[in-house]
PDB file of N, CA and C in Angstrom:
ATOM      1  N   UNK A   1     -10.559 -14.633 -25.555  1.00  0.00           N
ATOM      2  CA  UNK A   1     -10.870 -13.258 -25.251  1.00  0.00           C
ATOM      3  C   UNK A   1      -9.837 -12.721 -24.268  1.00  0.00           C
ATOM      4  N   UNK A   2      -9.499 -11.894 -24.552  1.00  0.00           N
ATOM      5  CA  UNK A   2      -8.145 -11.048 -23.572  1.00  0.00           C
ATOM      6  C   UNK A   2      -8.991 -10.429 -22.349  1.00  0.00           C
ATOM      7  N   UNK A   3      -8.297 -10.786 -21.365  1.00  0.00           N
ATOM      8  CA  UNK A   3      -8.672 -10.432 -20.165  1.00  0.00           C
ATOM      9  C   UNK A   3      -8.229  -8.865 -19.342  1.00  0.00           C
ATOM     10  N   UNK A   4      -8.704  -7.992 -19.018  1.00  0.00           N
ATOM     11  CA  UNK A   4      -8.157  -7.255 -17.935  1.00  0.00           C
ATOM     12  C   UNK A   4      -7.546  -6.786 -17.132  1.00  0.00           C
ATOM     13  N   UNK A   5      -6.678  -6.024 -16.791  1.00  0.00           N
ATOM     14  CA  UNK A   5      -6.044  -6.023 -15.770  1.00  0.00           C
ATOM     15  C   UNK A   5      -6.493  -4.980 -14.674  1.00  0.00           C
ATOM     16  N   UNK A   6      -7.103  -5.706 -13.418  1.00  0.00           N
ATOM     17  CA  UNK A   6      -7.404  -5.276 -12.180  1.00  0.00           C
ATOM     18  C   UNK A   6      -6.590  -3.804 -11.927  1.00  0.00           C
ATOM     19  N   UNK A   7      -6.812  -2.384 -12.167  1.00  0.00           N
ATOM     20  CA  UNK A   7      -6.176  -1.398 -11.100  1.00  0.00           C
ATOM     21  C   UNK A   7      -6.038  -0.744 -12.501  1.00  0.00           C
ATOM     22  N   UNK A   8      -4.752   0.500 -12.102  1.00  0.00           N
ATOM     23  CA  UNK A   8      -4.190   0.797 -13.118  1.00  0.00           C
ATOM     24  C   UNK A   8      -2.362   0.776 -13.473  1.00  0.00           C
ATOM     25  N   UNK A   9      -2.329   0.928 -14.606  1.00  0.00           N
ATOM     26  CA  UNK A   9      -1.107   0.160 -15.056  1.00  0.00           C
ATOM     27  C   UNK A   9      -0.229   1.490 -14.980  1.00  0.00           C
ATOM     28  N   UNK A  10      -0.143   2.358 -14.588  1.00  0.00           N
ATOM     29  CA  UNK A  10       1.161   3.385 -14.568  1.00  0.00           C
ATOM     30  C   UNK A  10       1.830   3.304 -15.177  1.00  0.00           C
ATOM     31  N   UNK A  11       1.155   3.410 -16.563  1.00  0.00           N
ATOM     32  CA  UNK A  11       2.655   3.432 -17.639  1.00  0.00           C
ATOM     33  C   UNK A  11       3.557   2.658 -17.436  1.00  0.00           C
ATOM     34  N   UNK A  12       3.407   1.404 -17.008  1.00  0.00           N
ATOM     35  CA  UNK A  12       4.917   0.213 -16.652  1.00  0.00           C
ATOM     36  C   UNK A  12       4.344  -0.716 -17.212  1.00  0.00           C
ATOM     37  N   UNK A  13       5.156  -1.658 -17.850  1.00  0.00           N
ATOM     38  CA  UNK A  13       5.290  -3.392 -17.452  1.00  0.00           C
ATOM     39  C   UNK A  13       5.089  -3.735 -16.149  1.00  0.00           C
ATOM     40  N   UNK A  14       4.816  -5.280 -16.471  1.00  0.00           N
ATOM     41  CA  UNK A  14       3.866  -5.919 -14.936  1.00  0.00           C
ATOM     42  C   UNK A  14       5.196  -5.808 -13.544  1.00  0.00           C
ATOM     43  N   UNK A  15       6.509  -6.544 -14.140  1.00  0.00           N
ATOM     44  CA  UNK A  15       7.090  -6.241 -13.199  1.00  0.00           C
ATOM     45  C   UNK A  15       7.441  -4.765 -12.675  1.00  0.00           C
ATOM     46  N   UNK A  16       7.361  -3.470 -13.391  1.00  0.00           N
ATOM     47  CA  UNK A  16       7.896  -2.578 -13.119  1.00  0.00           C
ATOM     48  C   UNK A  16       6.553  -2.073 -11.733  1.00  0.00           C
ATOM     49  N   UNK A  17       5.463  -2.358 -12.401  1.00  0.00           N
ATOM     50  CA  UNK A  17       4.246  -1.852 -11.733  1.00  0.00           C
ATOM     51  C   UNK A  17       4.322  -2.251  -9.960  1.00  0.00           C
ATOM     52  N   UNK A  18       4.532  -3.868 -10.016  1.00  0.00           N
ATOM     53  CA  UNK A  18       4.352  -4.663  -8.940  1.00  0.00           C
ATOM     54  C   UNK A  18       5.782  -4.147  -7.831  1.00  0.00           C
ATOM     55  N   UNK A  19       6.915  -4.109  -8.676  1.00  0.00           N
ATOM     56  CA  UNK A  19       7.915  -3.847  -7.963  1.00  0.00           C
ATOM     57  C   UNK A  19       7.089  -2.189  -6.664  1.00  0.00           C
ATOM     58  N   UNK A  20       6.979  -0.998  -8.306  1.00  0.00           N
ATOM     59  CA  UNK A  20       6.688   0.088  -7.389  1.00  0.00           C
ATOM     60  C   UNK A  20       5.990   0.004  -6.146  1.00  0.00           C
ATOM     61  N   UNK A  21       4.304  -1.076  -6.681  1.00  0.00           N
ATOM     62  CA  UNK A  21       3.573  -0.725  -5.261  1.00  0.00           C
ATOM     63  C   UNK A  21       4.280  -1.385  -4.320  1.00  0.00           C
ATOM     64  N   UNK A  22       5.122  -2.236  -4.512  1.00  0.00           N
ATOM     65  CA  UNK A  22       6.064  -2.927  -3.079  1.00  0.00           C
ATOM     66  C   UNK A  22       6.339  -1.946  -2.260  1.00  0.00           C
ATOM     67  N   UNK A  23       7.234  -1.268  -3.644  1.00  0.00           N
ATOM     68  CA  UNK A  23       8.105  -0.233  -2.285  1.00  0.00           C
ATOM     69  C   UNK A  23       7.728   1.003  -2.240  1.00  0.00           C
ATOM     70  N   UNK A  24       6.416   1.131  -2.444  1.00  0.00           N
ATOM     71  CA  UNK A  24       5.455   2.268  -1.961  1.00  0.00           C
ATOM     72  C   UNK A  24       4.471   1.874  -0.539  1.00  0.00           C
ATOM     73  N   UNK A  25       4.025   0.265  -0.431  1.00  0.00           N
ATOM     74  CA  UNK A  25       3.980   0.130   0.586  1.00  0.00           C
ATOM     75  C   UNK A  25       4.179  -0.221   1.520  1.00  0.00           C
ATOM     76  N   UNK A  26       5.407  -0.583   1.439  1.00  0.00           N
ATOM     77  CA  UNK A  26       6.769  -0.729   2.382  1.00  0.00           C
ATOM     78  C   UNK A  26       6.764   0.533   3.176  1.00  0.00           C
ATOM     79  N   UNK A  27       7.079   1.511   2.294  1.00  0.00           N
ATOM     80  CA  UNK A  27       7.441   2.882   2.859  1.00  0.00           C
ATOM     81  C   UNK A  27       6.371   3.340   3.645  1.00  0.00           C
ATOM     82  N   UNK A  28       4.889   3.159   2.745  1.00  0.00           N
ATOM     83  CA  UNK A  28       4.017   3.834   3.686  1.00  0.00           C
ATOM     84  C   UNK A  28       3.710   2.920   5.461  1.00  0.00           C
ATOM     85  N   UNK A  29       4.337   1.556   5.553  1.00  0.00           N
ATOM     86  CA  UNK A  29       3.865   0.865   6.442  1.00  0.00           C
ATOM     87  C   UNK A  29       5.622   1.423   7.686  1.00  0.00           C
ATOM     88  N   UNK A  30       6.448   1.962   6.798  1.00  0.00           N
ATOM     89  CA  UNK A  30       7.895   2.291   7.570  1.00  0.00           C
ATOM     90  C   UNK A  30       7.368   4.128   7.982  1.00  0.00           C
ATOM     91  N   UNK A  31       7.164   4.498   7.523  1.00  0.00           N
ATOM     92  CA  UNK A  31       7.074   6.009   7.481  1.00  0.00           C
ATOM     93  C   UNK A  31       5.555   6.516   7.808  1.00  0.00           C
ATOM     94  N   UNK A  32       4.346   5.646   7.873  1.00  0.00           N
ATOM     95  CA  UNK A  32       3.104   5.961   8.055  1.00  0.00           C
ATOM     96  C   UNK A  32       2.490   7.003   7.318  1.00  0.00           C
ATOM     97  N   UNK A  33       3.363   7.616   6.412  1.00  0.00           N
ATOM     98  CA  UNK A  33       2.757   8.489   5.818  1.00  0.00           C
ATOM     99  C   UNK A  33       3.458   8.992   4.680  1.00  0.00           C
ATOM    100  N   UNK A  34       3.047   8.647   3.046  1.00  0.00           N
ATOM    101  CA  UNK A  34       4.261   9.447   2.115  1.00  0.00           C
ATOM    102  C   UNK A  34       3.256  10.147   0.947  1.00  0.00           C
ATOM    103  N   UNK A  35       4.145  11.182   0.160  1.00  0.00           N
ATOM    104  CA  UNK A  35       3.429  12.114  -0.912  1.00  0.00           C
ATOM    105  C   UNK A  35       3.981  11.313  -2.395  1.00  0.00           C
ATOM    106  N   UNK A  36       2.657  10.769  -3.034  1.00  0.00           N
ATOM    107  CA  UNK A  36       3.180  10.346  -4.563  1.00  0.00           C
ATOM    108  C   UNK A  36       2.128  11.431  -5.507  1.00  0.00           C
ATOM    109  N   UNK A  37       2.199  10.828  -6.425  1.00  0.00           N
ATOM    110  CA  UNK A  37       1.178  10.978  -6.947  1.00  0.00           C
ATOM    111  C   UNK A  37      -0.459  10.280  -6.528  1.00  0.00           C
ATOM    112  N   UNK A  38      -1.223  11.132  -7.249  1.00  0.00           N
ATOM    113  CA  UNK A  38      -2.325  10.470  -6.757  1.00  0.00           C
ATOM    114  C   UNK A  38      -2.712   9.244  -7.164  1.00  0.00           C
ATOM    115  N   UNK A  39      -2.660   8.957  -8.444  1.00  0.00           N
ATOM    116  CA  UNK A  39      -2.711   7.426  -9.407  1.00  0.00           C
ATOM    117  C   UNK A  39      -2.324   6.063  -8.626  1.00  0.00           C
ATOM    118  N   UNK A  40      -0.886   6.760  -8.316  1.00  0.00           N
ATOM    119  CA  UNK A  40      -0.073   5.587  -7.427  1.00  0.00           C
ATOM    120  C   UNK A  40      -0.430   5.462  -5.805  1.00  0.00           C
ATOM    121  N   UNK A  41      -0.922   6.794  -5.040  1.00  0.00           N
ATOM    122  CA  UNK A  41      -1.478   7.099  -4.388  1.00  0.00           C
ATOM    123  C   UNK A  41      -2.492   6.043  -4.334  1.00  0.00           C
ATOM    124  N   UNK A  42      -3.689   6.106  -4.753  1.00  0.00           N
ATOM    125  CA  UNK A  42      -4.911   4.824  -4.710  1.00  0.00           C
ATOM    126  C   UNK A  42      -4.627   3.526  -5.067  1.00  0.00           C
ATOM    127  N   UNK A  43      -3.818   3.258  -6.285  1.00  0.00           N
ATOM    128  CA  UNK A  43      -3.313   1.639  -5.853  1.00  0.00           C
ATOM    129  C   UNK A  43      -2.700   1.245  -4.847  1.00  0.00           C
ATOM    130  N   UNK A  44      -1.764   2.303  -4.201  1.00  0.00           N
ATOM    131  CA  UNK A  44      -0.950   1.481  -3.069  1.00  0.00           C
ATOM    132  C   UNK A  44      -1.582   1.752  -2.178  1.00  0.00           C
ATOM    133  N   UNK A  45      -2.627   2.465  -1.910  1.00  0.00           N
ATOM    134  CA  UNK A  45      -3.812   2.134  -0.685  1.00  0.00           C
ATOM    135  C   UNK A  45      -4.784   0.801  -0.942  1.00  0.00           C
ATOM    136  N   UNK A  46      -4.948   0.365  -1.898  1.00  0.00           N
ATOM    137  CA  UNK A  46      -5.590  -1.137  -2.500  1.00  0.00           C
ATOM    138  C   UNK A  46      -4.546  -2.083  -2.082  1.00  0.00           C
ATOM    139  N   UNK A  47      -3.018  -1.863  -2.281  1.00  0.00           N
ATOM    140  CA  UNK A  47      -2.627  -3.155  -1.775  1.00  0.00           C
ATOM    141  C   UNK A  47      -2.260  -2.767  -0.118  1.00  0.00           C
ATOM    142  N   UNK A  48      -2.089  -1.560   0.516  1.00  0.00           N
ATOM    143  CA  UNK A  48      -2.049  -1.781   1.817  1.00  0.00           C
ATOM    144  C   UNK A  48      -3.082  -1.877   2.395  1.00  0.00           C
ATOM    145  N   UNK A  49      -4.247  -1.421   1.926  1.00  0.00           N
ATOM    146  CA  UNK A  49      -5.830  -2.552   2.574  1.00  0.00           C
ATOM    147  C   UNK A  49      -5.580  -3.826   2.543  1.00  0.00           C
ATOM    148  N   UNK A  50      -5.385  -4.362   1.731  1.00  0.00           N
ATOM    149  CA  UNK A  50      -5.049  -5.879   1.464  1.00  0.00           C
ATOM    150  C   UNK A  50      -4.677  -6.520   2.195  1.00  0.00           C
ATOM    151  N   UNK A  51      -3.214  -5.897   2.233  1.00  0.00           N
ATOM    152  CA  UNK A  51      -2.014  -6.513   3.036  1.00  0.00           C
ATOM    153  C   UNK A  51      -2.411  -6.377   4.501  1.00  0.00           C
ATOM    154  N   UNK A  52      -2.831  -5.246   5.267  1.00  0.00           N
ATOM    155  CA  UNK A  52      -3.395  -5.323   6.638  1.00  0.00           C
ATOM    156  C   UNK A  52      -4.341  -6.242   7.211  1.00  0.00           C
ATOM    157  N   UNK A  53      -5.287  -6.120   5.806  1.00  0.00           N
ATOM    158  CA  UNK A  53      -6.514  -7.222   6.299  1.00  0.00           C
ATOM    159  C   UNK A  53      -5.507  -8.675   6.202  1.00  0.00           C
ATOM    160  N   UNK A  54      -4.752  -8.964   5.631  1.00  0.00           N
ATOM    161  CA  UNK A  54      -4.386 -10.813   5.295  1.00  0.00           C
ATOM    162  C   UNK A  54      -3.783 -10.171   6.912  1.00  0.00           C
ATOM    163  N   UNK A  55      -3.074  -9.750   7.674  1.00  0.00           N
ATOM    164  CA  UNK A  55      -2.537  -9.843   8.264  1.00  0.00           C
ATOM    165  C   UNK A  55      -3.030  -9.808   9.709  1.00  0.00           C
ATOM    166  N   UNK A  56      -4.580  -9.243  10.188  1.00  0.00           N
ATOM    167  CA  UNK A  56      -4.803  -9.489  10.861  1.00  0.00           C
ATOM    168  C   UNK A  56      -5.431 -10.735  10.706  1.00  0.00           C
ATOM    169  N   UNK A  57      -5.390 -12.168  10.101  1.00  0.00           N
ATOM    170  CA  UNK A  57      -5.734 -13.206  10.237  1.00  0.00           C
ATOM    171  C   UNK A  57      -4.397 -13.515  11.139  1.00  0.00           C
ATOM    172  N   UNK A  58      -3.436 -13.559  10.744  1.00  0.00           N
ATOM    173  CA  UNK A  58      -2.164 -13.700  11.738  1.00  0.00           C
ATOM    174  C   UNK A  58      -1.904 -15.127  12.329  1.00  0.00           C
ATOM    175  N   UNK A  59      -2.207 -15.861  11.083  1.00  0.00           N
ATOM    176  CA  UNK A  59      -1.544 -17.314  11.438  1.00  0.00           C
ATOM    177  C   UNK A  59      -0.122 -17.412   9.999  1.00  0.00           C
ATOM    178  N   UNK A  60       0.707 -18.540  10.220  1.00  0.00           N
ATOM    179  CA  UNK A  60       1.746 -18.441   9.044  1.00  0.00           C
ATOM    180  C   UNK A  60       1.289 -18.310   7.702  1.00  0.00           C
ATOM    181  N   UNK A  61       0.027 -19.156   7.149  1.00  0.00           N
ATOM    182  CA  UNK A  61      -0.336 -18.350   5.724  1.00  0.00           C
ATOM    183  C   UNK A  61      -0.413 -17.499   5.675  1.00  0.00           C
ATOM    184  N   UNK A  62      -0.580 -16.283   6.207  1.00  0.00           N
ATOM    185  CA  UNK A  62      -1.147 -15.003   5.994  1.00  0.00           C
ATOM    186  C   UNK A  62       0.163 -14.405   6.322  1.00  0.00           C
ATOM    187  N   UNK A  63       0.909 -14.690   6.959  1.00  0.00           N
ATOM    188  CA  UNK A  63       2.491 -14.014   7.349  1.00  0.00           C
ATOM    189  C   UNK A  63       3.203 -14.234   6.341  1.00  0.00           C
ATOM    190  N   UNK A  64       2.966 -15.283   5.498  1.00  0.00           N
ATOM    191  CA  UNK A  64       4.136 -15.679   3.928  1.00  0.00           C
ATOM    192  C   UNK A  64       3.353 -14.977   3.035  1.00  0.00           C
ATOM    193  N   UNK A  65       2.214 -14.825   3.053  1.00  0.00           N
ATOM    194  CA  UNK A  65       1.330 -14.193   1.901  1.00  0.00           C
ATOM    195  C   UNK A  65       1.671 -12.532   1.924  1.00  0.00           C
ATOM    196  N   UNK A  66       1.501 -12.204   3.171  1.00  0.00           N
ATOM    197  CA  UNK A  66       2.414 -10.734   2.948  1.00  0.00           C
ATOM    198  C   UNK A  66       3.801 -10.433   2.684  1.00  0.00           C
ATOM    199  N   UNK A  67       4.331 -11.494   3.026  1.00  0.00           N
ATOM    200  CA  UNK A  67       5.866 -11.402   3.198  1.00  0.00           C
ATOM    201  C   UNK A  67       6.301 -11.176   1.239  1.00  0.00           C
ATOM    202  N   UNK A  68       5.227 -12.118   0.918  1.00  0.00           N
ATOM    203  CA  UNK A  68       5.511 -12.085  -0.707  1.00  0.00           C
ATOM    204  C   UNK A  68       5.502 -10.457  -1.346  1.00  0.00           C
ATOM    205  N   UNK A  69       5.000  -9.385  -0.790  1.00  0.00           N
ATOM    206  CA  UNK A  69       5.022  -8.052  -0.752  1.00  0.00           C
ATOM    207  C   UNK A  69       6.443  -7.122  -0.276  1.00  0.00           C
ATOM    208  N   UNK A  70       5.879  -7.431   1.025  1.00  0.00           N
ATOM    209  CA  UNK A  70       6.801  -7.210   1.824  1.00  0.00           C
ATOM    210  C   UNK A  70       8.437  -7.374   2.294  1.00  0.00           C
ATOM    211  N   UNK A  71       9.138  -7.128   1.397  1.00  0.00           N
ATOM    212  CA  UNK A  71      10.484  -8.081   1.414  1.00  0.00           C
ATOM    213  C   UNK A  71      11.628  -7.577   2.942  1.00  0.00           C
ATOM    214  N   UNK A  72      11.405  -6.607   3.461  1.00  0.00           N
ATOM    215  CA  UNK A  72      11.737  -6.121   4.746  1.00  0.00           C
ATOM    216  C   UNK A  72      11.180  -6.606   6.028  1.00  0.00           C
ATOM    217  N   UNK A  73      12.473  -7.601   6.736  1.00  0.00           N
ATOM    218  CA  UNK A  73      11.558  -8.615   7.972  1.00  0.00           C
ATOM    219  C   UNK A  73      10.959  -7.099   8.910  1.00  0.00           C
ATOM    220  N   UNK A  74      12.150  -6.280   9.069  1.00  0.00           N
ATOM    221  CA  UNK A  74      11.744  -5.433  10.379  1.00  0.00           C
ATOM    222  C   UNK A  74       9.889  -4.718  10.176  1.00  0.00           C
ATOM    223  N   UNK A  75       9.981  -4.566   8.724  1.00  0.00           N
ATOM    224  CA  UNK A  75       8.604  -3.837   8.561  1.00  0.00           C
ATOM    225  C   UNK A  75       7.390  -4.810   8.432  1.00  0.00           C
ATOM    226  N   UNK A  76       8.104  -6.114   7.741  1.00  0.00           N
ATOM    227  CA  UNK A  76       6.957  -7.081   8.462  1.00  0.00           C
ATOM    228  C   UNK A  76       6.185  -7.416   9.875  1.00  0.00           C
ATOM    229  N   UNK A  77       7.462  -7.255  10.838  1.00  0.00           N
ATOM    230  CA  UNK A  77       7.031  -7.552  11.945  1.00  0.00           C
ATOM    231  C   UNK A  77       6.026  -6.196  12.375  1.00  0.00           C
ATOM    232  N   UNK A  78       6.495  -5.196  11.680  1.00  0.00           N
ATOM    233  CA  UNK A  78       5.660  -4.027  12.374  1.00  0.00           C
ATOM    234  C   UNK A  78       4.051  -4.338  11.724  1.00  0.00           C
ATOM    235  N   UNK A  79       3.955  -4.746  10.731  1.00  0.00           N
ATOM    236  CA  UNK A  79       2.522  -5.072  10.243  1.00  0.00           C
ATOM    237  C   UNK A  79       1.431  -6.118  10.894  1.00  0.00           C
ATOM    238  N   UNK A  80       2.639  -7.054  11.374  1.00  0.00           N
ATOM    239  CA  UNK A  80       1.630  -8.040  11.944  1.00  0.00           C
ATOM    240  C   UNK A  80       1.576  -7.530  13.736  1.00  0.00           C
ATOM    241  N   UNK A  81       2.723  -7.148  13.954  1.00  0.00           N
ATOM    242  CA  UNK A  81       2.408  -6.318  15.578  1.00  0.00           C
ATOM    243  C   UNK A  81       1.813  -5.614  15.554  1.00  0.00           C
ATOM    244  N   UNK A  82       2.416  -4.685  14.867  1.00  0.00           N
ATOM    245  CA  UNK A  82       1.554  -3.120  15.485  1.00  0.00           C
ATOM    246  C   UNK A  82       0.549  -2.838  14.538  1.00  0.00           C
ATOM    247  N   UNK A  83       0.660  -2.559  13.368  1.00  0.00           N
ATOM    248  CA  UNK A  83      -0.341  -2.442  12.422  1.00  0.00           C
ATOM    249  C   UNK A  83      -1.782  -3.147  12.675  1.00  0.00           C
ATOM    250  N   UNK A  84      -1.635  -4.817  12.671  1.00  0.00           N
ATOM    251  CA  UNK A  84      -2.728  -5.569  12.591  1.00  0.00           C
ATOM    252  C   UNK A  84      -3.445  -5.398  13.695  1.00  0.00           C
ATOM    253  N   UNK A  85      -2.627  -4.906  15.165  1.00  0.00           N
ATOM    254  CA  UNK A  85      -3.272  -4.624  16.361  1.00  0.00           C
ATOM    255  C   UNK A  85      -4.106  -3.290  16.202  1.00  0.00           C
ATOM    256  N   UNK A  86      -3.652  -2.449  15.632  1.00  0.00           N
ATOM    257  CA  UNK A  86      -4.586  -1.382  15.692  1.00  0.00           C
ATOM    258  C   UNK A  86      -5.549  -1.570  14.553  1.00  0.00           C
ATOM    259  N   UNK A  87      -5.568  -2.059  13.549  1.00  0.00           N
ATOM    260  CA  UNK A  87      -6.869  -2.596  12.862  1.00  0.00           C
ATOM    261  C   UNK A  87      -7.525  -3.424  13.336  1.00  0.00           C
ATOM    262  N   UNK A  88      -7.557  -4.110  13.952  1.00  0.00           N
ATOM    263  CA  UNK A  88      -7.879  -5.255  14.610  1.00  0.00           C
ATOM    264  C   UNK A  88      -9.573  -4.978  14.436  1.00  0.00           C
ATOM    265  N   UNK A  89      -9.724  -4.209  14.901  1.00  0.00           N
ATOM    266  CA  UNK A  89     -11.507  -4.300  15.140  1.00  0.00           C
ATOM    267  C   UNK A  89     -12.124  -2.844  13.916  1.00  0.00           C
ATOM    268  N   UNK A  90     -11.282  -2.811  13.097  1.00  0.00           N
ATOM    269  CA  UNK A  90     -12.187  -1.933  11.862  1.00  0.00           C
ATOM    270  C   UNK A  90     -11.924  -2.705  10.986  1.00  0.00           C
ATOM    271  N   UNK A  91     -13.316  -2.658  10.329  1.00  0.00           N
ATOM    272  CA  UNK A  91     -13.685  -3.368   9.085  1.00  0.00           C
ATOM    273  C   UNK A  91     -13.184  -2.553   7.747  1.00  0.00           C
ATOM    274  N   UNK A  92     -13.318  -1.419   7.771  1.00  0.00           N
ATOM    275  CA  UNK A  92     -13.310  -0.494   6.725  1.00  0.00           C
ATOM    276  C   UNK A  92     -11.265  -0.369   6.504  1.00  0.00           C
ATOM    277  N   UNK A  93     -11.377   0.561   5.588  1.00  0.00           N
ATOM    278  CA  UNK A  93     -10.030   0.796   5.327  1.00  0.00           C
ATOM    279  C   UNK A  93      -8.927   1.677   6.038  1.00  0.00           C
ATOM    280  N   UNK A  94      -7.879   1.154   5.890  1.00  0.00           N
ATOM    281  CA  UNK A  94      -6.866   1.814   7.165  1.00  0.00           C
ATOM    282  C   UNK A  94      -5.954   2.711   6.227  1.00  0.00           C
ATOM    283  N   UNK A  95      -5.916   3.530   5.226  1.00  0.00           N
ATOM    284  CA  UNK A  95      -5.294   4.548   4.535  1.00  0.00           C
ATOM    285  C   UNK A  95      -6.444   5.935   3.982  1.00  0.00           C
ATOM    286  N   UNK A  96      -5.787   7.034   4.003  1.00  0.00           N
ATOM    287  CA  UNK A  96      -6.730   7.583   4.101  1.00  0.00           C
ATOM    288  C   UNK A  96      -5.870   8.697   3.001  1.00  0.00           C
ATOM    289  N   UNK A  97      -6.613   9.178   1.624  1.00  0.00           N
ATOM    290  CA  UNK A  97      -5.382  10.021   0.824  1.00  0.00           C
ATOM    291  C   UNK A  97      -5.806  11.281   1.129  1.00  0.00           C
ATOM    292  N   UNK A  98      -5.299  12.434   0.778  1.00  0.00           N
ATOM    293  CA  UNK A  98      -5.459  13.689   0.935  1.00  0.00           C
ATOM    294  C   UNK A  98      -5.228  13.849  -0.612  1.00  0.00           C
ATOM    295  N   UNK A  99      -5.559  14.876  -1.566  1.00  0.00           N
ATOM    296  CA  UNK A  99      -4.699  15.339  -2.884  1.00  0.00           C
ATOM    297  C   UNK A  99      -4.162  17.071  -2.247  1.00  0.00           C
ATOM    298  N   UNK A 100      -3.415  17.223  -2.734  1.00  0.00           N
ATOM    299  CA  UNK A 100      -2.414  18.464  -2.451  1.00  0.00           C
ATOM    300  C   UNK A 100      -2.362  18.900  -3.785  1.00  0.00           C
ATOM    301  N   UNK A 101      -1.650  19.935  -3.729  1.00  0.00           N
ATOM    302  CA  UNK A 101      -1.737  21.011  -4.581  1.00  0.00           C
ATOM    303  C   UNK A 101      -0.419  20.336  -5.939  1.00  0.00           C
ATOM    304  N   UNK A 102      -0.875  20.673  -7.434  1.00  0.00           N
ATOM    305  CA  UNK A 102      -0.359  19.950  -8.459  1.00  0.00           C
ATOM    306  C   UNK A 102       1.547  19.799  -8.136  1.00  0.00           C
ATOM    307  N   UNK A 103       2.493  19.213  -9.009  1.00  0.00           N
ATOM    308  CA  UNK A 103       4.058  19.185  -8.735  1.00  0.00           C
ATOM    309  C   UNK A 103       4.015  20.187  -9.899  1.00  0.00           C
ATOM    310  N   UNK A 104       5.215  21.109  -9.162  1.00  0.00           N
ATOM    311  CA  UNK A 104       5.199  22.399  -9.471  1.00  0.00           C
ATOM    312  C   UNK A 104       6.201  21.592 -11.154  1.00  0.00           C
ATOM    313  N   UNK A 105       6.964  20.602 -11.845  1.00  0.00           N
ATOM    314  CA  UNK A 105       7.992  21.106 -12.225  1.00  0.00           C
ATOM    315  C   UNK A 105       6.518  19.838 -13.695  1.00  0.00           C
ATOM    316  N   UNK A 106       6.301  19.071 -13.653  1.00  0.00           N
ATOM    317  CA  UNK A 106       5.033  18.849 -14.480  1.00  0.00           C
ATOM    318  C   UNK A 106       4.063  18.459 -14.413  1.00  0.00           C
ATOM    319  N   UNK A 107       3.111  19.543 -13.570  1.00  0.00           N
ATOM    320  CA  UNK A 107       1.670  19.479 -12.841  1.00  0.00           C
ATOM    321  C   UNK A 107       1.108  18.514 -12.678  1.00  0.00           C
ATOM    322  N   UNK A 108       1.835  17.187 -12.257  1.00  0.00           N
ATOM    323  CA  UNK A 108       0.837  16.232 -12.065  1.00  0.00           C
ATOM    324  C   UNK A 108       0.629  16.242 -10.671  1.00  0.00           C
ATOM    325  N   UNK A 109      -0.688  15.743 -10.444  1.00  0.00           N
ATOM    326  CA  UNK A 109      -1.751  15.421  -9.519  1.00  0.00           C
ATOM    327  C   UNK A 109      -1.405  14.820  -8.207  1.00  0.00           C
ATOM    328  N   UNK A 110      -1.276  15.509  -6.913  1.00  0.00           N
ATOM    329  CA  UNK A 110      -0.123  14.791  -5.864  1.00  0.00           C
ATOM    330  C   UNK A 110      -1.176  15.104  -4.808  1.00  0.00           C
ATOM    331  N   UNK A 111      -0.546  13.882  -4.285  1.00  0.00           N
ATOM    332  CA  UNK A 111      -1.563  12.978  -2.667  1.00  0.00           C
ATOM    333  C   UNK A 111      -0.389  12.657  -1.928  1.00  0.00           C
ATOM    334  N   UNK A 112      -1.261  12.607  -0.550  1.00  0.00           N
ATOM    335  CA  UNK A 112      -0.611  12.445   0.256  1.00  0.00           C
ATOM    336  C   UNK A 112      -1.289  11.160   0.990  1.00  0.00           C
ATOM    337  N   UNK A 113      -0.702  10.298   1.181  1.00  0.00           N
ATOM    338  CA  UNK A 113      -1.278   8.875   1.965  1.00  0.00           C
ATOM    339  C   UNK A 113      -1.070   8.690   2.675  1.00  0.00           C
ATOM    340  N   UNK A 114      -1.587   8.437   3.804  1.00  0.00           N
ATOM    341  CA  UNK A 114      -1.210   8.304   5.224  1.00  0.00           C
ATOM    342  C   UNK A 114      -2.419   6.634   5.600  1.00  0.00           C
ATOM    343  N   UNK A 115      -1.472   6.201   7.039  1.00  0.00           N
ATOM    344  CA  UNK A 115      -2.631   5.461   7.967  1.00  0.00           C
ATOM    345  C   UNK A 115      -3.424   5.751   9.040  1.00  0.00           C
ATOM    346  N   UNK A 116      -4.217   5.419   8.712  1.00  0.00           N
ATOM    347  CA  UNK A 116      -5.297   6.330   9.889  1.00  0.00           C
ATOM    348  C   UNK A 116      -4.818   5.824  11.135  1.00  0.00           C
ATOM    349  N   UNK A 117      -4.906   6.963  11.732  1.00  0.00           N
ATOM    350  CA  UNK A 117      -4.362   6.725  13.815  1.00  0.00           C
ATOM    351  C   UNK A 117      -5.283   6.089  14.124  1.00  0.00           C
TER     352      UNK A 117
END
């Protein structure tokens, strides 16, 4: 029986998919805040929940387990410093989307993602 795939597939192949949310949440963990679409918008808030929570465990498994995401040391270190410190004591999720008004050039559906202060 064919199995599932967890999320949604954005019109890509597996590597094309996995690559994007990398460097969507790369950016959002460098920039604290970026405008995609909304689609891509909610998966890459699923893997930067993820990635925050493995990281406030903050022993070396959990530092290679993000790193496997994460391919930028400087923005790593900001996840397990600064990031994991200010999650530290919320349980709930640390991205928060907004949707904004459609892209003017082929109306698709645009968010804005940010991390909550």
């Amino acid at each position: 029986m064919a199995k599932t795939t967890a999320g949604r597939k954005l019109r890509r192949k597996q590597g094309a998919r996995v690559g994007l949310l990398r460097s969507l949440a790369t950016d959002l963990f460098r920039y604290e805040k970026i405008t995609t679409t909304f689609a891509k918008a909610k998966e890459c808030s699923r893997l930067a929940n993820h990635l925050i929570a493995v990281a406030k465990r903050a022993d070396l498994n959990a530092r290679r387990m993000v790193a496997r995401d994460i391919h930028d040391h400087e923005i790593l270190t900001k996840v397990f410093d600064v990031l994991a410190q200010r999650y530290a004591t919320r349980t709930g999720a640390a991205t928060q989307i907004f949707r904004l008004n459609p892209r003017q050039g082929d109306n698709a559906e645009m968010a804005l993602i940010k991390l909550i202060a």
